[in-house]
PDB file of N, CA and C in Angstrom:
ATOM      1  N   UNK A   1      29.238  83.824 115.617  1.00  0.00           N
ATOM      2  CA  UNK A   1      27.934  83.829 115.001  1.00  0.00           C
ATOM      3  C   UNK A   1      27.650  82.427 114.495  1.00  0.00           C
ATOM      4  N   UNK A   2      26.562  81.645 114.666  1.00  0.00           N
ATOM      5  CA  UNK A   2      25.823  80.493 114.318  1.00  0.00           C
ATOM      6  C   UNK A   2      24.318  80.615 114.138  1.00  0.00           C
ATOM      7  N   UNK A   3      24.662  79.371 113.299  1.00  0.00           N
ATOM      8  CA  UNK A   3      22.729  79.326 112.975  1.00  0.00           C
ATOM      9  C   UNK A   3      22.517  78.382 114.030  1.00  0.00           C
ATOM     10  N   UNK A   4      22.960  77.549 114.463  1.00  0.00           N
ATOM     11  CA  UNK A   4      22.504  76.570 115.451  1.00  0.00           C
ATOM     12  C   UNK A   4      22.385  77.367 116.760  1.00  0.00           C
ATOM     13  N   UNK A   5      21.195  76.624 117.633  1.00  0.00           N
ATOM     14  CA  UNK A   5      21.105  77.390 118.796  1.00  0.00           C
ATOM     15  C   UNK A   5      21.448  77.148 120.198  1.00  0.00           C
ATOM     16  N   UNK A   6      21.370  78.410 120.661  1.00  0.00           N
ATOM     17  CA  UNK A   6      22.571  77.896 121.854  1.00  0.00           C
ATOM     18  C   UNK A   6      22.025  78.826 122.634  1.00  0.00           C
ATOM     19  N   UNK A   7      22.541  79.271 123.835  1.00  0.00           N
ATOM     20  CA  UNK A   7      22.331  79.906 125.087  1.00  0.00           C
ATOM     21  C   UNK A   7      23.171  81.137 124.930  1.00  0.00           C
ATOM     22  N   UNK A   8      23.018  82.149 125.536  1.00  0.00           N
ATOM     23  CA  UNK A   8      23.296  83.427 125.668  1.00  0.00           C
ATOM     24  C   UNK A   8      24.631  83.205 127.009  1.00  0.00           C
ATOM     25  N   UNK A   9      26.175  83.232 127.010  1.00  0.00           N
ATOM     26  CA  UNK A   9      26.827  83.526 127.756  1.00  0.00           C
ATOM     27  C   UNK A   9      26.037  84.668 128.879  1.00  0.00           C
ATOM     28  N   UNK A  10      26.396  84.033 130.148  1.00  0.00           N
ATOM     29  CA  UNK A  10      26.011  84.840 131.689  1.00  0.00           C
ATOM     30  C   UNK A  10      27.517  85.581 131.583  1.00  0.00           C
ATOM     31  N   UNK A  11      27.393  87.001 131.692  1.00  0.00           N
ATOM     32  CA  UNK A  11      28.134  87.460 131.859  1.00  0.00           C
ATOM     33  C   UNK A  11      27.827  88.040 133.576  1.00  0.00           C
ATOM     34  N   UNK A  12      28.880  87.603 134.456  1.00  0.00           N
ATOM     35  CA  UNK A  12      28.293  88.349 135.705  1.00  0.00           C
ATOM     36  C   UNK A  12      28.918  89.466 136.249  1.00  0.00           C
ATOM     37  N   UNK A  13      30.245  89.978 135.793  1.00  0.00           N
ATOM     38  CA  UNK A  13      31.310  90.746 135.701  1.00  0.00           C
ATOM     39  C   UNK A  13      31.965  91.087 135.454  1.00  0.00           C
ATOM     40  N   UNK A  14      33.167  91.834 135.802  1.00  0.00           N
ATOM     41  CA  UNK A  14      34.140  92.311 135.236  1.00  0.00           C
ATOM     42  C   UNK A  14      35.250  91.219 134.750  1.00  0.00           C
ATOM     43  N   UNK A  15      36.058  90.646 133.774  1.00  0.00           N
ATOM     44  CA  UNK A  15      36.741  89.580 133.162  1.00  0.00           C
ATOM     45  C   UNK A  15      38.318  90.220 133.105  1.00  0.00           C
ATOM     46  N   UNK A  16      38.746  90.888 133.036  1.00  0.00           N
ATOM     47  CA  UNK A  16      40.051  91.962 133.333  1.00  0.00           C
ATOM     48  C   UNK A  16      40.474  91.514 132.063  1.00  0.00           C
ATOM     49  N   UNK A  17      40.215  91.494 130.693  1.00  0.00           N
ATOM     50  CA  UNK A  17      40.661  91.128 129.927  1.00  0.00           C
ATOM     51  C   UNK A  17      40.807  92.384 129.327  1.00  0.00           C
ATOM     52  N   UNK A  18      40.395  93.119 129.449  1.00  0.00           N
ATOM     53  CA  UNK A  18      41.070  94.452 128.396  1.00  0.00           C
ATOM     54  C   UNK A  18      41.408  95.767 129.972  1.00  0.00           C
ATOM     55  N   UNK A  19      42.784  95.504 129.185  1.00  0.00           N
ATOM     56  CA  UNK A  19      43.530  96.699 130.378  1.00  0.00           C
ATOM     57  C   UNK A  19      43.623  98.149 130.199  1.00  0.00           C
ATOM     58  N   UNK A  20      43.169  98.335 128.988  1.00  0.00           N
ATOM     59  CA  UNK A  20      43.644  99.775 127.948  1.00  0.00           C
ATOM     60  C   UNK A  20      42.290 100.111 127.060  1.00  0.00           C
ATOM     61  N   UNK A  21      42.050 101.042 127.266  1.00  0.00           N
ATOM     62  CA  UNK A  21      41.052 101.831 126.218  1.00  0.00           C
ATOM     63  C   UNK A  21      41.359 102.882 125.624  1.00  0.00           C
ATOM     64  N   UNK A  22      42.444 103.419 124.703  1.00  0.00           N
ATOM     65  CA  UNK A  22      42.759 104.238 123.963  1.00  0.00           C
ATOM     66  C   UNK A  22      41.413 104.826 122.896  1.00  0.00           C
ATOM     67  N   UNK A  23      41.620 106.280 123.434  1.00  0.00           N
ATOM     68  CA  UNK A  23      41.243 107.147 122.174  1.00  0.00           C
ATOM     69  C   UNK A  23      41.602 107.066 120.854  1.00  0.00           C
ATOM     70  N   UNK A  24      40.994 107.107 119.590  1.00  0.00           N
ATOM     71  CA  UNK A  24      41.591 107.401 118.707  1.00  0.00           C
ATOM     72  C   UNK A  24      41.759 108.853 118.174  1.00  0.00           C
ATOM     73  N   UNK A  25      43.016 109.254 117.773  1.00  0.00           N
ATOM     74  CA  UNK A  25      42.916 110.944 117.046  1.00  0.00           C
ATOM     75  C   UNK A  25      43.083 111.223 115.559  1.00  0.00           C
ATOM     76  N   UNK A  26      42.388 112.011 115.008  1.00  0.00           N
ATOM     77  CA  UNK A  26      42.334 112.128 113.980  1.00  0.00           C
ATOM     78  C   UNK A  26      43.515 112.697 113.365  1.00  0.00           C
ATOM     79  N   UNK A  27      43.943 112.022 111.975  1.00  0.00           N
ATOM     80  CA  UNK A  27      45.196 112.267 111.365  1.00  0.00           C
ATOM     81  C   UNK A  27      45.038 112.484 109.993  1.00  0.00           C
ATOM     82  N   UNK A  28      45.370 113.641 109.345  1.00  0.00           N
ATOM     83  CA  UNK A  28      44.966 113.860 107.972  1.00  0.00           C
ATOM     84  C   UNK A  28      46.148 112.953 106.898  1.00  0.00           C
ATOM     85  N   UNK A  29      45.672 112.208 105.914  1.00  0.00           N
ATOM     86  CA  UNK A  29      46.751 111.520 104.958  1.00  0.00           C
ATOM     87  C   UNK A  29      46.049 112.102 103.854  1.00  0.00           C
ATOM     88  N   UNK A  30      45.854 113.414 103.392  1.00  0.00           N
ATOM     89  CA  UNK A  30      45.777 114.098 101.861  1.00  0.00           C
ATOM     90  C   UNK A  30      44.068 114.275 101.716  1.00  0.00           C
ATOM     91  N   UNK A  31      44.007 113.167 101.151  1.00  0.00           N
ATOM     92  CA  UNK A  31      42.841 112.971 100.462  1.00  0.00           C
ATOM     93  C   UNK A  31      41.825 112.699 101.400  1.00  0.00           C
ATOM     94  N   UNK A  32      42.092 112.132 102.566  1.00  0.00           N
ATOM     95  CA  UNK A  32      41.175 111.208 103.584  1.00  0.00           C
ATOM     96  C   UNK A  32      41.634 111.225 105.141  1.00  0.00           C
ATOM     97  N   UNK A  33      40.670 111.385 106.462  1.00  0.00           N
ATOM     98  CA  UNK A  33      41.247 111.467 107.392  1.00  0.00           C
ATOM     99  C   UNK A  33      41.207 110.107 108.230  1.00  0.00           C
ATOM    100  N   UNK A  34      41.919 109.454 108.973  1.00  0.00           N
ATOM    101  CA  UNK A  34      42.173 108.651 109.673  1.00  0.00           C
ATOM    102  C   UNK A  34      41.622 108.726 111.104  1.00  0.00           C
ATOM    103  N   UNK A  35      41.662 107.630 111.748  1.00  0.00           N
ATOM    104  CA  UNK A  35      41.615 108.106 113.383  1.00  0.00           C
ATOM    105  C   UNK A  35      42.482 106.728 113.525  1.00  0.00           C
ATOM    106  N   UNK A  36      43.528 107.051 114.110  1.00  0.00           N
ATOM    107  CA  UNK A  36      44.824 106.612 114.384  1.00  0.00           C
ATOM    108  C   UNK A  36      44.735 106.057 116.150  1.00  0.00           C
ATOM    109  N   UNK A  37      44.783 104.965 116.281  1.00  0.00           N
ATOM    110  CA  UNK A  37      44.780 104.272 117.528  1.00  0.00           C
ATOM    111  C   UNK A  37      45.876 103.993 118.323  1.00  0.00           C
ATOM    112  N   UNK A  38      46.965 103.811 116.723  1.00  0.00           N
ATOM    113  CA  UNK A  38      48.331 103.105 117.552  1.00  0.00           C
ATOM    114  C   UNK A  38      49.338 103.603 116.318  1.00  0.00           C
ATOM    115  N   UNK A  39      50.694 104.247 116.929  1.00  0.00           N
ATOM    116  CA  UNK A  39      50.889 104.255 118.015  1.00  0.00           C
ATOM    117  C   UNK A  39      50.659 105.525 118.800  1.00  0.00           C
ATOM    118  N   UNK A  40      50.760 104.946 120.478  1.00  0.00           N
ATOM    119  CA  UNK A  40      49.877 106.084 121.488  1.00  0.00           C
ATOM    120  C   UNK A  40      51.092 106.102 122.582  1.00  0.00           C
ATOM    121  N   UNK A  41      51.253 107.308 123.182  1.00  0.00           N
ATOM    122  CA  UNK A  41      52.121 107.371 124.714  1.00  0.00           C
ATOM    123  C   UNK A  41      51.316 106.566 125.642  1.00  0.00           C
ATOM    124  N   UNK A  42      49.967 106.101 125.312  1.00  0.00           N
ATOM    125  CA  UNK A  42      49.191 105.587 126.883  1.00  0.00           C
ATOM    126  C   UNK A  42      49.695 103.749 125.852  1.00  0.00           C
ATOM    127  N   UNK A  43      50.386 103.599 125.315  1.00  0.00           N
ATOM    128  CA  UNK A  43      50.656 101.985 125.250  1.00  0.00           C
ATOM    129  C   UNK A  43      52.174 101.948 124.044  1.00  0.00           C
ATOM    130  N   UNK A  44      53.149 102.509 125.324  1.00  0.00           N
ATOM    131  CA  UNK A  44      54.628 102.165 124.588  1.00  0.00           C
ATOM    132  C   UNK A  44      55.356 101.435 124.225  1.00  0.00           C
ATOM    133  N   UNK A  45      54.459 100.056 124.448  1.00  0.00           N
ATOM    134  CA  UNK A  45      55.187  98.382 124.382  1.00  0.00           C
ATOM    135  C   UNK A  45      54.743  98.024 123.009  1.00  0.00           C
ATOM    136  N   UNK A  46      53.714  98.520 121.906  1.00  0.00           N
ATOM    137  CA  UNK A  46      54.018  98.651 120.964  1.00  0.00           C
ATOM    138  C   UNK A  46      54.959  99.182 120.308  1.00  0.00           C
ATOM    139  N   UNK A  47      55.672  98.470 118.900  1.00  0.00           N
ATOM    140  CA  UNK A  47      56.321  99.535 118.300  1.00  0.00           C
ATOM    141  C   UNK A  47      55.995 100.936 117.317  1.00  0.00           C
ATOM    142  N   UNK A  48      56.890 101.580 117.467  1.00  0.00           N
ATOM    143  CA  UNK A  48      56.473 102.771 116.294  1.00  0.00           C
ATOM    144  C   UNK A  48      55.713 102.538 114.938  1.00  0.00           C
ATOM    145  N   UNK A  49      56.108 101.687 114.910  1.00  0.00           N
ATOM    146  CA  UNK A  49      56.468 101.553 112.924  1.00  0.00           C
ATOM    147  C   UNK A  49      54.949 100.704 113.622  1.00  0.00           C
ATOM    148  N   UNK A  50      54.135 100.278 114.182  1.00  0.00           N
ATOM    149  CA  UNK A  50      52.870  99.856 113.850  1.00  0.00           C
ATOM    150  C   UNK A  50      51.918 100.761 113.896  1.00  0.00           C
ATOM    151  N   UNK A  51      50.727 100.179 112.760  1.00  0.00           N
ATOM    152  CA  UNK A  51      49.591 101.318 112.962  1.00  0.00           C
ATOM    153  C   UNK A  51      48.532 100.456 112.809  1.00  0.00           C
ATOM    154  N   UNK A  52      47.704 100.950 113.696  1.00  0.00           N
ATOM    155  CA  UNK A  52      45.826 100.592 114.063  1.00  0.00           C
ATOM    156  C   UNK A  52      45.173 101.949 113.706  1.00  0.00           C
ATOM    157  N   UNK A  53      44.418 102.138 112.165  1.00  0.00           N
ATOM    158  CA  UNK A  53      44.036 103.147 111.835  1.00  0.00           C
ATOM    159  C   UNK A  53      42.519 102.616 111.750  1.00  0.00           C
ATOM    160  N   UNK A  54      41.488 103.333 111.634  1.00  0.00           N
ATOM    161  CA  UNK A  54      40.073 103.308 111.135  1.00  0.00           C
ATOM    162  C   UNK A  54      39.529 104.482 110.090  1.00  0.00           C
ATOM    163  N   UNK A  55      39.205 103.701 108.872  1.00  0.00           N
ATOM    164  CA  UNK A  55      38.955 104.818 108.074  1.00  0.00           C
ATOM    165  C   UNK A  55      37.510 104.582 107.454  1.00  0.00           C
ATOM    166  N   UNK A  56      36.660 105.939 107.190  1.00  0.00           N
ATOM    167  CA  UNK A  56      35.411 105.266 106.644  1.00  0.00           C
ATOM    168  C   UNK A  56      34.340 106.277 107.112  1.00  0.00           C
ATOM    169  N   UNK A  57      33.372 106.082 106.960  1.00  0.00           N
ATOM    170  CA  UNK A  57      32.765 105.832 105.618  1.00  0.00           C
ATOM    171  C   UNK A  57      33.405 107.045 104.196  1.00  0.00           C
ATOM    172  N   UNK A  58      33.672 106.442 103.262  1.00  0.00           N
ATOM    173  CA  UNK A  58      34.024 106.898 102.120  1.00  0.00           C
ATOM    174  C   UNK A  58      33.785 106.727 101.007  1.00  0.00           C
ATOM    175  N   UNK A  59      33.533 107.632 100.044  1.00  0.00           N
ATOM    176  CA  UNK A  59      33.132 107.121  98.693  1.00  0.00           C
ATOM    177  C   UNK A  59      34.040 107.373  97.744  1.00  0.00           C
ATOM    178  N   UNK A  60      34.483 106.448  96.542  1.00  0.00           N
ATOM    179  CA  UNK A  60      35.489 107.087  95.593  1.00  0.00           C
ATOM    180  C   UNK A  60      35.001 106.650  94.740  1.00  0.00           C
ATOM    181  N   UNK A  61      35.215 108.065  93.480  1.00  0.00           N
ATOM    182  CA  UNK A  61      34.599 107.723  92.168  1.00  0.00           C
ATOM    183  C   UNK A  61      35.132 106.376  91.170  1.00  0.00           C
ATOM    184  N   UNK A  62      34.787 105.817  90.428  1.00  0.00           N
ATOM    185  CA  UNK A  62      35.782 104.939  89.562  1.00  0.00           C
ATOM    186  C   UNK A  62      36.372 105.872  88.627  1.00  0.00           C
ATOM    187  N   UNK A  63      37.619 105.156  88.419  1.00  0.00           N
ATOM    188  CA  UNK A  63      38.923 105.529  87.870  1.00  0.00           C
ATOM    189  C   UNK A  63      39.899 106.009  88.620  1.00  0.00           C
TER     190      UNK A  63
END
């Protein structure tokens, strides 16, 4: 993103830069549900112990 101006990239095709499009599934942690990206059987070259979660929109009271 810039304020200065510039030209719009030509995109003319396919770039093979993303090999994987994983679903995310929803995962309950108590209070709030997750949608959990990683880790997945469709990408095992990650490890376990990492996580790609998305959480949101949420509201919490103060205190």
């Amino acid at each position: 993103m810039s304020y200065l101006a510039a030209e719009d990239p030509q995109c003319t095709g396919k770039s093979g830069a993303i090999a994987l499009v994983i679903e995310p599934k929803s995962k309950d942690l108590g209070e709030f549900t997750v949608r959990r990206v990683l880790p997945s059987p469709e990408r095992r070259m990650v490890g376990p112990f990492i996580f790609f979660d998305h959480m949101g929109p949420a509201e919490f009271p103060p205190g």
